[in-house]
PDB file of N, CA and C in Angstrom:
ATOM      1  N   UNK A   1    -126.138 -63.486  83.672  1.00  0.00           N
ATOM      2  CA  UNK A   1    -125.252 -62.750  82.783  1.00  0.00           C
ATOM      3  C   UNK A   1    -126.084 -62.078  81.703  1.00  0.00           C
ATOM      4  N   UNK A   2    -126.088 -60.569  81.401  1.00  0.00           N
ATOM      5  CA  UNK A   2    -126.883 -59.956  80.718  1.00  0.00           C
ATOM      6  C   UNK A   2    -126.158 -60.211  79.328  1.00  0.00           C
ATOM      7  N   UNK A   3    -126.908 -59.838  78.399  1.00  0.00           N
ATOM      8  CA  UNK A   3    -126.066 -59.452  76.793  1.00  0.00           C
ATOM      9  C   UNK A   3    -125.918 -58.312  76.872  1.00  0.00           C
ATOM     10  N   UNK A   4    -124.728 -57.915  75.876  1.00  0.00           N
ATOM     11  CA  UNK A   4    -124.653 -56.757  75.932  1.00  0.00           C
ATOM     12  C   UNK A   4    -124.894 -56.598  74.427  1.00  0.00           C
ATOM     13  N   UNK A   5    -125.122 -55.228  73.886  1.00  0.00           N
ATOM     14  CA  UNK A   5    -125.579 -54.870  73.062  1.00  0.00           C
ATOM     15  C   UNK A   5    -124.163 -54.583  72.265  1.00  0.00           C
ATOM     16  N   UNK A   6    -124.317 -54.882  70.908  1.00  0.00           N
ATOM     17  CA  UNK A   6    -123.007 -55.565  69.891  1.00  0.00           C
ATOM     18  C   UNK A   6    -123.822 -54.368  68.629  1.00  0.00           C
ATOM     19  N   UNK A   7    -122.376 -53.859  68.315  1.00  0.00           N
ATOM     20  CA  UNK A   7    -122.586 -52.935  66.878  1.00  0.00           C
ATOM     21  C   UNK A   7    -122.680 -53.889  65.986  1.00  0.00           C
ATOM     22  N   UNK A   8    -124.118 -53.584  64.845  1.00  0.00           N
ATOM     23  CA  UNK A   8    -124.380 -53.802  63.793  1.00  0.00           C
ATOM     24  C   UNK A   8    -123.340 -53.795  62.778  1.00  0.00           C
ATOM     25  N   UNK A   9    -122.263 -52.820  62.924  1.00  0.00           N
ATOM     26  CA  UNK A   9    -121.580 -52.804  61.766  1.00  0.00           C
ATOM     27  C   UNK A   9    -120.399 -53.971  62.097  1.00  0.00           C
ATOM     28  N   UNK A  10    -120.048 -53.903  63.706  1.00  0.00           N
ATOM     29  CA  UNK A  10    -118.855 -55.015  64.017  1.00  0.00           C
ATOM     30  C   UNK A  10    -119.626 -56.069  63.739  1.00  0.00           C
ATOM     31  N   UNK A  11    -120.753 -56.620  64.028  1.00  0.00           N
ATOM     32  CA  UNK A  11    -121.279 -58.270  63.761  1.00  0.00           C
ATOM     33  C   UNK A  11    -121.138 -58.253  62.004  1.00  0.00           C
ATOM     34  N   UNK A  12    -121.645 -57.283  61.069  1.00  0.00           N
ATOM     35  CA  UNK A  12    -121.610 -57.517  59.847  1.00  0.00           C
ATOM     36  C   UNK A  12    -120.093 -57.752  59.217  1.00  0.00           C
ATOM     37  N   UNK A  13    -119.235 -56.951  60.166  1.00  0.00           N
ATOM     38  CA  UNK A  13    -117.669 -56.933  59.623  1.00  0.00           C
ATOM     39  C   UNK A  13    -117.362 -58.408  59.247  1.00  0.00           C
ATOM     40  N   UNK A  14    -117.468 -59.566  59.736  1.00  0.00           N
ATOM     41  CA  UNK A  14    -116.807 -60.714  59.615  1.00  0.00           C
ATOM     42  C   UNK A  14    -117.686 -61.418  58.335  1.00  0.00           C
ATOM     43  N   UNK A  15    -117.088 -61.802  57.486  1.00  0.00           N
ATOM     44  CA  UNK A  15    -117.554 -62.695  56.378  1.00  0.00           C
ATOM     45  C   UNK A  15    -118.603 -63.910  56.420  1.00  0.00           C
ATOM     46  N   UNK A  16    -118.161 -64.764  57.629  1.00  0.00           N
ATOM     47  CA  UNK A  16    -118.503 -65.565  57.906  1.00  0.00           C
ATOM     48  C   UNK A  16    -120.090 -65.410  58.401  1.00  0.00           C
ATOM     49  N   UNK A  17    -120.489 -64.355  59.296  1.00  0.00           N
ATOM     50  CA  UNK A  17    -121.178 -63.845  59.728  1.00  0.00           C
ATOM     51  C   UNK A  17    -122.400 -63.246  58.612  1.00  0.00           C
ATOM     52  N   UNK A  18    -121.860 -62.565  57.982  1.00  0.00           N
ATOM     53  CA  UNK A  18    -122.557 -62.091  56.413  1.00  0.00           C
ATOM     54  C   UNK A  18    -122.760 -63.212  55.722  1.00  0.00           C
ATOM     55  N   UNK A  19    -122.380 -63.861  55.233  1.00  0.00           N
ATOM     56  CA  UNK A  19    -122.960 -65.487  54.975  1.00  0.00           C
ATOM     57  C   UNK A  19    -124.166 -66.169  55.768  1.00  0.00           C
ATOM     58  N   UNK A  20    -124.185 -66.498  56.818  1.00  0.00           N
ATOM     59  CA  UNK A  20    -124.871 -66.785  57.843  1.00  0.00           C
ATOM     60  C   UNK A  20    -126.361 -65.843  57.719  1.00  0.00           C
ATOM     61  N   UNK A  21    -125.669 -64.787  57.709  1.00  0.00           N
ATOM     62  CA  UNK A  21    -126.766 -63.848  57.283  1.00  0.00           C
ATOM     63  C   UNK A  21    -127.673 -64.113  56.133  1.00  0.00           C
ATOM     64  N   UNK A  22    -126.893 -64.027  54.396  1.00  0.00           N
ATOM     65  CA  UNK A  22    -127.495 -64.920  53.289  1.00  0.00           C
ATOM     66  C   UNK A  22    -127.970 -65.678  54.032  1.00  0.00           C
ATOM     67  N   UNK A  23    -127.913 -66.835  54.308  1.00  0.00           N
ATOM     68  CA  UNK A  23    -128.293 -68.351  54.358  1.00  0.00           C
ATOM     69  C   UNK A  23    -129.912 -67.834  54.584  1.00  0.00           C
ATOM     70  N   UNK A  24    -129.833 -67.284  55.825  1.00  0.00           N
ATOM     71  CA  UNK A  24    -131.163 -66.693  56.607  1.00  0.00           C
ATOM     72  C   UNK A  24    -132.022 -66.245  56.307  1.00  0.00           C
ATOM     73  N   UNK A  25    -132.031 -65.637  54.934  1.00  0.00           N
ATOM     74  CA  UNK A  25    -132.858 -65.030  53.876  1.00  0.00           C
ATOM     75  C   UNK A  25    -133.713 -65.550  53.300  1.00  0.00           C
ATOM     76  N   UNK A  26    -133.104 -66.884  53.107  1.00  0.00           N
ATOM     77  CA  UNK A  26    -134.010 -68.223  52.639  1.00  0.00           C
ATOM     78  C   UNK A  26    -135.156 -68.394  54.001  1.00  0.00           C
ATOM     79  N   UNK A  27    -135.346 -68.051  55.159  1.00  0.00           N
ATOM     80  CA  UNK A  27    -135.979 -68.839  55.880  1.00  0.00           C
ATOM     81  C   UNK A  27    -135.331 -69.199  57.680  1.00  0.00           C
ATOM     82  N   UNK A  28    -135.985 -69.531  58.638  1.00  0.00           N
ATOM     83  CA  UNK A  28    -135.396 -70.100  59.702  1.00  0.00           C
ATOM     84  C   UNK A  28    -135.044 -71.509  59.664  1.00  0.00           C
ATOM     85  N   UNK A  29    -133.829 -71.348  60.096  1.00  0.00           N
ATOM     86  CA  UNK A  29    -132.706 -72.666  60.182  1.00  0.00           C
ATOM     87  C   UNK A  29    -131.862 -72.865  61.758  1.00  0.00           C
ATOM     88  N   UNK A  30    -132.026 -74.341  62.127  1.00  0.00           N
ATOM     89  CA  UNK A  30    -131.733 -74.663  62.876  1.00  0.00           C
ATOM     90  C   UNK A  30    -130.069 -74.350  62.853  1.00  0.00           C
ATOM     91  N   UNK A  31    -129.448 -74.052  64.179  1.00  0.00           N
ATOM     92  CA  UNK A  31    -128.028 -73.993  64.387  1.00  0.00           C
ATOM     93  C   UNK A  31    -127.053 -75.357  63.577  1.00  0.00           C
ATOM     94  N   UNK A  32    -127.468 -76.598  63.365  1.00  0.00           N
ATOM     95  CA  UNK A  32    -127.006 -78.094  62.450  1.00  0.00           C
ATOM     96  C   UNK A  32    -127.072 -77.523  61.467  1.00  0.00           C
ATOM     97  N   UNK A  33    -128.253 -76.937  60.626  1.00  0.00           N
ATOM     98  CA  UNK A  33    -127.759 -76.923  59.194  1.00  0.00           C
ATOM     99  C   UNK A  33    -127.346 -75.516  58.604  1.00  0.00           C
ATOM    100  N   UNK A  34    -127.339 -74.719  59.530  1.00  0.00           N
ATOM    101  CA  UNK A  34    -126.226 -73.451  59.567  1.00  0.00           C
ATOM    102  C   UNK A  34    -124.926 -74.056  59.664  1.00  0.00           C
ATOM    103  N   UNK A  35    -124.502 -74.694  60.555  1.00  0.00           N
ATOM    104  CA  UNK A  35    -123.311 -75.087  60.706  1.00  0.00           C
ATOM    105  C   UNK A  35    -123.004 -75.907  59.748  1.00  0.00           C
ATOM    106  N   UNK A  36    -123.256 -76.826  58.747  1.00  0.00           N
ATOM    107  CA  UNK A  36    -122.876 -77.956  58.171  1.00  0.00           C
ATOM    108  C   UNK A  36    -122.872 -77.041  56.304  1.00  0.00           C
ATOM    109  N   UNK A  37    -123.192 -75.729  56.211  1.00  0.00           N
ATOM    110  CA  UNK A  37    -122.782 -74.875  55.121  1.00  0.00           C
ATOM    111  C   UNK A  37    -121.227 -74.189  55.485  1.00  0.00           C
ATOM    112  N   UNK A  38    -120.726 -74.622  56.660  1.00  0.00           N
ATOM    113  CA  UNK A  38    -119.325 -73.965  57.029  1.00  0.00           C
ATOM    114  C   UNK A  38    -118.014 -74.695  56.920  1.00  0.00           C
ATOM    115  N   UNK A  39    -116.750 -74.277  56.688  1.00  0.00           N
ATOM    116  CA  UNK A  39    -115.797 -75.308  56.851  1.00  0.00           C
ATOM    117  C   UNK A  39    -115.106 -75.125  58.403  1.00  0.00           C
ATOM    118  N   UNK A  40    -116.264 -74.512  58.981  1.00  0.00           N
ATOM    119  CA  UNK A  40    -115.915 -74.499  60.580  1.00  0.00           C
ATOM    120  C   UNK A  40    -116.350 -75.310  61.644  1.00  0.00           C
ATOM    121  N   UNK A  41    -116.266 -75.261  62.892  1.00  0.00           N
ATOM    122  CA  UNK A  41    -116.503 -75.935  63.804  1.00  0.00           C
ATOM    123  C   UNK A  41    -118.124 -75.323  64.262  1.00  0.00           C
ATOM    124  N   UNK A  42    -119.056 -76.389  64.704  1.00  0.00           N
ATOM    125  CA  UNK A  42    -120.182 -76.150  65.282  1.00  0.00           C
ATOM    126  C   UNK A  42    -120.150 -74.960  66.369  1.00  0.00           C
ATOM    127  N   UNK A  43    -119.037 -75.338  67.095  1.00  0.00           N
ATOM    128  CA  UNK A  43    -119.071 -73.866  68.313  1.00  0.00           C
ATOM    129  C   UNK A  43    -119.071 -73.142  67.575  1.00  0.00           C
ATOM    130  N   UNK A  44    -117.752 -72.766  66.383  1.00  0.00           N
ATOM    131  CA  UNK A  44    -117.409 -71.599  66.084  1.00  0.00           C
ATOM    132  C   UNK A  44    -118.465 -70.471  65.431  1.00  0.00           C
ATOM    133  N   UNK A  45    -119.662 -71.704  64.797  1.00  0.00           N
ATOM    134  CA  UNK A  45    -120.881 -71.002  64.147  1.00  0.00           C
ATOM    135  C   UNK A  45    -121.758 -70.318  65.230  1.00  0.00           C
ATOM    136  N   UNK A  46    -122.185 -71.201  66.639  1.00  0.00           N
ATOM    137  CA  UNK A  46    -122.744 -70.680  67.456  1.00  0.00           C
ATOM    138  C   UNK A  46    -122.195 -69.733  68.289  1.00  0.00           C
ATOM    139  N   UNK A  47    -120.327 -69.091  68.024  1.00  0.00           N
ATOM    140  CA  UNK A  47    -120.109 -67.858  68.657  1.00  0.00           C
ATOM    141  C   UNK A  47    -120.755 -66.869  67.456  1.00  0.00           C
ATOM    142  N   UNK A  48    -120.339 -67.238  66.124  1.00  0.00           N
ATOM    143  CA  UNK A  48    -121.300 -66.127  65.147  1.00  0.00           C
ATOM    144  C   UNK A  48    -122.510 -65.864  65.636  1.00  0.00           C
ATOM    145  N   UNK A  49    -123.624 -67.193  66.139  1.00  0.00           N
ATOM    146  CA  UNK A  49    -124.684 -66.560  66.196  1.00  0.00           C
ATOM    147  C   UNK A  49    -124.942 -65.713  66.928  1.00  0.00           C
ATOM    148  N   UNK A  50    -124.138 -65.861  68.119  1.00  0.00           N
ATOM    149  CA  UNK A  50    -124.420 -65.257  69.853  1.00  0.00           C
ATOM    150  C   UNK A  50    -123.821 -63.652  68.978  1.00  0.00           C
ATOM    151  N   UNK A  51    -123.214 -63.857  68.521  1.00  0.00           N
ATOM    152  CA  UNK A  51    -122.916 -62.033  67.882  1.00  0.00           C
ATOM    153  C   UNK A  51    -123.712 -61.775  67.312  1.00  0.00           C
ATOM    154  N   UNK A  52    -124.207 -62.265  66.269  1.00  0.00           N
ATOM    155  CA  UNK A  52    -125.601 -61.457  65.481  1.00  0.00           C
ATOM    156  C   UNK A  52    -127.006 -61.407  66.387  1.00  0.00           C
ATOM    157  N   UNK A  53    -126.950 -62.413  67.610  1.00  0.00           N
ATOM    158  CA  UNK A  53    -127.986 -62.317  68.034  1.00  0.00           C
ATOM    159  C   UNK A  53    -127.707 -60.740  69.446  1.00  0.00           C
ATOM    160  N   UNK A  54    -126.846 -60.947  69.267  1.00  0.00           N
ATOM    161  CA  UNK A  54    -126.271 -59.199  70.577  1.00  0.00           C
ATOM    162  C   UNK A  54    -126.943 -58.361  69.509  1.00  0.00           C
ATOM    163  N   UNK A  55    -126.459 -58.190  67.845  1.00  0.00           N
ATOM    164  CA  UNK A  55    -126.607 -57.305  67.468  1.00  0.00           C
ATOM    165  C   UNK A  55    -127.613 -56.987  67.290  1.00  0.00           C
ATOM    166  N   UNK A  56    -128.936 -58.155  67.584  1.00  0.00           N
ATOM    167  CA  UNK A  56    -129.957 -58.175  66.831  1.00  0.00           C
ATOM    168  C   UNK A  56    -130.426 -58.482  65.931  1.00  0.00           C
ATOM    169  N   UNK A  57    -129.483 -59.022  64.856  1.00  0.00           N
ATOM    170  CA  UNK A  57    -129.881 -58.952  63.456  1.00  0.00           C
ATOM    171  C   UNK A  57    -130.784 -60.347  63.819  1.00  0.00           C
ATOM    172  N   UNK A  58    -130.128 -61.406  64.113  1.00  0.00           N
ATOM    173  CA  UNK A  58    -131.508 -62.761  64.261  1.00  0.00           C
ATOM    174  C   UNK A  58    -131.929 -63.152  65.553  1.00  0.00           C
ATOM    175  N   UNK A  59    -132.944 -63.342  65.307  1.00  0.00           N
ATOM    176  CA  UNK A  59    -133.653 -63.804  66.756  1.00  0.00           C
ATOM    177  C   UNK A  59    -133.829 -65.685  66.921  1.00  0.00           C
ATOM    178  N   UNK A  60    -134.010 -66.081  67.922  1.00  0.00           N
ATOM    179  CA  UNK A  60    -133.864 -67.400  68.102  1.00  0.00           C
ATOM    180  C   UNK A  60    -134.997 -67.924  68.620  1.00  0.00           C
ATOM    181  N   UNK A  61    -135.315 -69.352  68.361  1.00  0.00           N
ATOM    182  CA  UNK A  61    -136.769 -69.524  68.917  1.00  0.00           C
ATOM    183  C   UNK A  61    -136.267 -71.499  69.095  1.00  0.00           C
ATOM    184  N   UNK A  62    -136.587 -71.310  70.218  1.00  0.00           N
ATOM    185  CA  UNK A  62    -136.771 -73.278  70.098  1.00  0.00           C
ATOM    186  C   UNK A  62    -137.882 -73.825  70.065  1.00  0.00           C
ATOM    187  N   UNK A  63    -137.669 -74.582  69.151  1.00  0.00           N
ATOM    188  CA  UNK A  63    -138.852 -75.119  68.773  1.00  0.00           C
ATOM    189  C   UNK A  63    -138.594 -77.157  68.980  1.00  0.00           C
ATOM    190  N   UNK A  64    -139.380 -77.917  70.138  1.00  0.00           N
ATOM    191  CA  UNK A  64    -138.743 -79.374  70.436  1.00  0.00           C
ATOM    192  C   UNK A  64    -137.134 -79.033  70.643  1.00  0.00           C
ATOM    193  N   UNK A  65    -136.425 -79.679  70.111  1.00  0.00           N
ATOM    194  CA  UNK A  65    -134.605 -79.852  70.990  1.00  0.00           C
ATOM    195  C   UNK A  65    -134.330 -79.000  70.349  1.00  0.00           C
ATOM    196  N   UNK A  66    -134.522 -78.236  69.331  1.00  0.00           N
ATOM    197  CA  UNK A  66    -133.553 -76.983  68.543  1.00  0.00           C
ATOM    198  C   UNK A  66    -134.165 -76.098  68.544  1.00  0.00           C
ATOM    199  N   UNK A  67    -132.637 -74.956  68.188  1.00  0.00           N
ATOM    200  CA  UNK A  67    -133.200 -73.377  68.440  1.00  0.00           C
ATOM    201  C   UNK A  67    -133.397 -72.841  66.799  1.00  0.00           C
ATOM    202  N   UNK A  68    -134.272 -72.440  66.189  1.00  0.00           N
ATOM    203  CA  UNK A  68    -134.648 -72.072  65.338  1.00  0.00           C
ATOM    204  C   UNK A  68    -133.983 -70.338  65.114  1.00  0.00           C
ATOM    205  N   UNK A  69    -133.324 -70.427  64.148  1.00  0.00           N
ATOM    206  CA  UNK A  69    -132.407 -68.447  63.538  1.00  0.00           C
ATOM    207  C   UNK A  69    -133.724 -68.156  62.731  1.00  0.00           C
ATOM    208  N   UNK A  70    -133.643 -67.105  63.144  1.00  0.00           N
ATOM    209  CA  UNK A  70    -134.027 -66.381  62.132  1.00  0.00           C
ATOM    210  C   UNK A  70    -133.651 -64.967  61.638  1.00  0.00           C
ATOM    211  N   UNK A  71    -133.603 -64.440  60.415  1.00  0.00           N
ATOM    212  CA  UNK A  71    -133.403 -63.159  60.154  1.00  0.00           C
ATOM    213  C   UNK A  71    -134.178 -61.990  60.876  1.00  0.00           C
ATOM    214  N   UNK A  72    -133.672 -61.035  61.682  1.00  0.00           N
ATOM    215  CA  UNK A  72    -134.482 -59.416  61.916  1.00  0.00           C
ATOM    216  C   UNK A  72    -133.478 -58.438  60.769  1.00  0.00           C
ATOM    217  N   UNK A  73    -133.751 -58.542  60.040  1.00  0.00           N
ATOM    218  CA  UNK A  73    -132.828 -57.067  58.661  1.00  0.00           C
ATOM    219  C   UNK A  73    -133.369 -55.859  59.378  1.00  0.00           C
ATOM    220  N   UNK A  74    -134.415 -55.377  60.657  1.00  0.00           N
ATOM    221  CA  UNK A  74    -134.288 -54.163  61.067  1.00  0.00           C
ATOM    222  C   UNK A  74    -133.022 -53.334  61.220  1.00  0.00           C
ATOM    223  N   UNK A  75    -131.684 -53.802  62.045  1.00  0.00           N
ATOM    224  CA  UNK A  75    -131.110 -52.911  62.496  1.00  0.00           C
ATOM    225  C   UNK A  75    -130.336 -52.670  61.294  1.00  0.00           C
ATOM    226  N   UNK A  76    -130.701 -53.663  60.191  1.00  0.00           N
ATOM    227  CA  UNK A  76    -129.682 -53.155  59.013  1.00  0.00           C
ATOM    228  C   UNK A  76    -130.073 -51.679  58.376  1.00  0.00           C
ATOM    229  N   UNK A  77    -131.563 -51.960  58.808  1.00  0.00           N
ATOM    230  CA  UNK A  77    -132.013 -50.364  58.356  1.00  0.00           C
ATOM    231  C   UNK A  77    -131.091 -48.973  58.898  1.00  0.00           C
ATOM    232  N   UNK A  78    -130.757 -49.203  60.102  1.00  0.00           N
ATOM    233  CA  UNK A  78    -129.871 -48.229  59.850  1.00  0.00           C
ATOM    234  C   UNK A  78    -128.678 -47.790  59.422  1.00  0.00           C
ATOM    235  N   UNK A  79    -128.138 -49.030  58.978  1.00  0.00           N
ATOM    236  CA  UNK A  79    -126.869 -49.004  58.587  1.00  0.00           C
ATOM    237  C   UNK A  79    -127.208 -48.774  57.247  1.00  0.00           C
ATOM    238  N   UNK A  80    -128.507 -48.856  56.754  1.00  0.00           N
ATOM    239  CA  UNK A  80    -128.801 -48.565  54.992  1.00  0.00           C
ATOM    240  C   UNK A  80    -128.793 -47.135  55.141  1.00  0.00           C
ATOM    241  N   UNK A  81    -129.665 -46.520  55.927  1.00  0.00           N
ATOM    242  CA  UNK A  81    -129.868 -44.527  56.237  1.00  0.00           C
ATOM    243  C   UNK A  81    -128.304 -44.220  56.266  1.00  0.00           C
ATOM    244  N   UNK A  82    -127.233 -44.357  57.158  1.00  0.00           N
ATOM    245  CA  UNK A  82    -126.302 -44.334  57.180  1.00  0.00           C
ATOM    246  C   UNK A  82    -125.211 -44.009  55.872  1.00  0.00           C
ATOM    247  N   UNK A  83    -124.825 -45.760  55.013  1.00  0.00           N
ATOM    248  CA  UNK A  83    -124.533 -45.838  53.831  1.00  0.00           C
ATOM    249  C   UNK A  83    -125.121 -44.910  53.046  1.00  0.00           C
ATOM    250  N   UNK A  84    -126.387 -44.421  52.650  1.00  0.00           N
ATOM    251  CA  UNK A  84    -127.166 -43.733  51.463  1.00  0.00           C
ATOM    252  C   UNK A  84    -126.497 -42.206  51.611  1.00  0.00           C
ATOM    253  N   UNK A  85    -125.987 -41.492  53.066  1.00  0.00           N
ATOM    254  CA  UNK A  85    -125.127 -40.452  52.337  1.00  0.00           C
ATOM    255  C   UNK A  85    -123.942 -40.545  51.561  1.00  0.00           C
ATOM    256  N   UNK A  86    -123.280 -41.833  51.875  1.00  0.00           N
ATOM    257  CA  UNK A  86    -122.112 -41.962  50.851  1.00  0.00           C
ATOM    258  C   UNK A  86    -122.647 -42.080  49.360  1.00  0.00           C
ATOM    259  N   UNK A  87    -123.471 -42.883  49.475  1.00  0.00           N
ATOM    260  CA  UNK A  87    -123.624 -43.308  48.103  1.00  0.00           C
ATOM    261  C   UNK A  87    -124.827 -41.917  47.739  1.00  0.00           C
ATOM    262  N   UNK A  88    -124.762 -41.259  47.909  1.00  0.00           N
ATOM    263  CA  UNK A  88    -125.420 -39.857  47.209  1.00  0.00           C
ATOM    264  C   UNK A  88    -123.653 -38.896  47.532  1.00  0.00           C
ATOM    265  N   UNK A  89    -123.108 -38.829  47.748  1.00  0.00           N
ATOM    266  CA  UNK A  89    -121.429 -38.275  48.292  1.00  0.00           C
ATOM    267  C   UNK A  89    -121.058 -38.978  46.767  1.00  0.00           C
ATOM    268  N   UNK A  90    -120.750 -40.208  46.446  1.00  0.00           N
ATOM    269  CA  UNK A  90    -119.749 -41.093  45.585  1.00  0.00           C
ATOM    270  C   UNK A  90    -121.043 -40.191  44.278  1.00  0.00           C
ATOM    271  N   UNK A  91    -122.421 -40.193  43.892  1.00  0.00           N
ATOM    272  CA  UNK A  91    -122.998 -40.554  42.972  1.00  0.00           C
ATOM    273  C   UNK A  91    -122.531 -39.479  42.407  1.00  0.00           C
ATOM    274  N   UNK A  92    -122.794 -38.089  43.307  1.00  0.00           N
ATOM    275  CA  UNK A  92    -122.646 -36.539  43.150  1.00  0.00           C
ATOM    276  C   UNK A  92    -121.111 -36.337  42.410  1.00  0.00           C
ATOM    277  N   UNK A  93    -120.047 -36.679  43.088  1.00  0.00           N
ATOM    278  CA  UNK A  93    -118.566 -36.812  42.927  1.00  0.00           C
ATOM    279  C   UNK A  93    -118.646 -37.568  41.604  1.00  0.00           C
ATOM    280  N   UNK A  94    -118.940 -38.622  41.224  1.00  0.00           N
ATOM    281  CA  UNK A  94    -118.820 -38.896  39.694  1.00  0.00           C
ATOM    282  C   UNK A  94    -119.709 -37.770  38.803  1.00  0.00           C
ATOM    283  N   UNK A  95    -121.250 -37.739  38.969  1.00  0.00           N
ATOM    284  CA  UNK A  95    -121.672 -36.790  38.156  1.00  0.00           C
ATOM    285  C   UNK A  95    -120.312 -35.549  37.988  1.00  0.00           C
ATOM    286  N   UNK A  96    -120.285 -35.351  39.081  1.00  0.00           N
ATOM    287  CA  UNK A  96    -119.241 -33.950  38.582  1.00  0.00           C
ATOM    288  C   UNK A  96    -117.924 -34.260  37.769  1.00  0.00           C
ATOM    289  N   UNK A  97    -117.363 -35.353  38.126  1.00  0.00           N
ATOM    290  CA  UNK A  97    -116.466 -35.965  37.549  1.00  0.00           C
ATOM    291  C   UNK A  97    -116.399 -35.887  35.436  1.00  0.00           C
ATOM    292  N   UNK A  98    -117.450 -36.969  35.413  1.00  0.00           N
ATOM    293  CA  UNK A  98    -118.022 -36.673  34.207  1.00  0.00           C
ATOM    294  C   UNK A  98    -118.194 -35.541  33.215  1.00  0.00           C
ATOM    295  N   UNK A  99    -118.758 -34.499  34.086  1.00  0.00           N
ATOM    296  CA  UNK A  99    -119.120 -33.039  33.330  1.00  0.00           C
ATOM    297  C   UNK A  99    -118.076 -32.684  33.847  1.00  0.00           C
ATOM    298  N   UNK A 100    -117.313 -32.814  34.136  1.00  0.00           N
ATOM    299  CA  UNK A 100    -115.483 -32.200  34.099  1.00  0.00           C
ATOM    300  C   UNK A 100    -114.500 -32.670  32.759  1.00  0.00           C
ATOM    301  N   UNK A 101    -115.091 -34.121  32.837  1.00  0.00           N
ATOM    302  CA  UNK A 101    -114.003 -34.909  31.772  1.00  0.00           C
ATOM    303  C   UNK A 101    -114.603 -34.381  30.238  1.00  0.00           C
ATOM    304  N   UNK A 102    -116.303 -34.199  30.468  1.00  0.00           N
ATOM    305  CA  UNK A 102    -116.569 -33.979  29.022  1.00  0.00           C
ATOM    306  C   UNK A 102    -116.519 -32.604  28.859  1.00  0.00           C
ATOM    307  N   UNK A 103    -116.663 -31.775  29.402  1.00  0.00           N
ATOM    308  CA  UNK A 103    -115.849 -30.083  29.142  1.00  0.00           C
ATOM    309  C   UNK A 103    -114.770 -30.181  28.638  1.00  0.00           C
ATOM    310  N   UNK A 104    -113.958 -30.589  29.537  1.00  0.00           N
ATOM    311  CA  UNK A 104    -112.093 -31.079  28.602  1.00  0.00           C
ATOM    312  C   UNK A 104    -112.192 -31.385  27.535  1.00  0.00           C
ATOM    313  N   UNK A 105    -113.137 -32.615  26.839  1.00  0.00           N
ATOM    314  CA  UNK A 105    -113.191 -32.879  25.827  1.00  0.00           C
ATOM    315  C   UNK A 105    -113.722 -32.250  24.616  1.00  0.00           C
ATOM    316  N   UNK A 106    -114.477 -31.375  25.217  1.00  0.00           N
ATOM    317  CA  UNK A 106    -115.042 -30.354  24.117  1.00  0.00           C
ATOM    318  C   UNK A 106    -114.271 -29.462  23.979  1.00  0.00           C
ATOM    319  N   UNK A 107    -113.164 -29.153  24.634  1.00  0.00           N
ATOM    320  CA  UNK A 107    -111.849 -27.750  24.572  1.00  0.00           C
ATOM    321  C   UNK A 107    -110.872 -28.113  24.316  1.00  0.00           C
ATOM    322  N   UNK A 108    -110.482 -29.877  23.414  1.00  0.00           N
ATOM    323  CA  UNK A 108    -109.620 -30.043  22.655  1.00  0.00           C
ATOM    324  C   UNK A 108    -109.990 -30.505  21.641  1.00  0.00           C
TER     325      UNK A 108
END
């Protein structure tokens, strides 16, 4: 059974998942003490992982009886290129905003 390849933005959508993510930042962590930061079930953490690991974001390594997570933040890179036209879209739209509101204010 192949993997199939999972959007970056659907694996990030779920909360739970983005957490998991934090945790990961700190370092590689076994699937036990990923799971035991959750008020979920052990499977339910290892369907999160099997999604972030489609998406790419962590890679897995066993090391003796456990599989070791770890963070890849590559594919987030593109979802950062992505985001950065909005947030130059939102920055532009307030600047103008601003020098709209303070014109008004100088013409009353």
């Amino acid at each position: 059974m192949g993997t199939q390849q999972v959007d970056v933005f659907h694996a990030v959508a779920d909360v739970t998942r983005r957490a998991i993510l934090d945790r990961l930042r700190q370092g590689a962590q076994p699937v036990r003490e990923i799971a035991q930061a959750f008020p979920v079930s052990r499977p339910a953490i290892s369907k999160h992982l099997r999604v972030l690991h489609e998406a790419r974001l962590v890679t897995e390594k066993k090391q003796g009886r456990q599989r070791m997570y770890h963070l890849n933040p590559e594919p987030l890179r593109d979802m950062d290129r992505w985001l950065e036209t909005y947030r130059n879209f939102w920055s532009m739209n307030l600047t103008n905003l601003k020098r709209h509101l303070e014109r008004k204010d100088i013409k009353q």
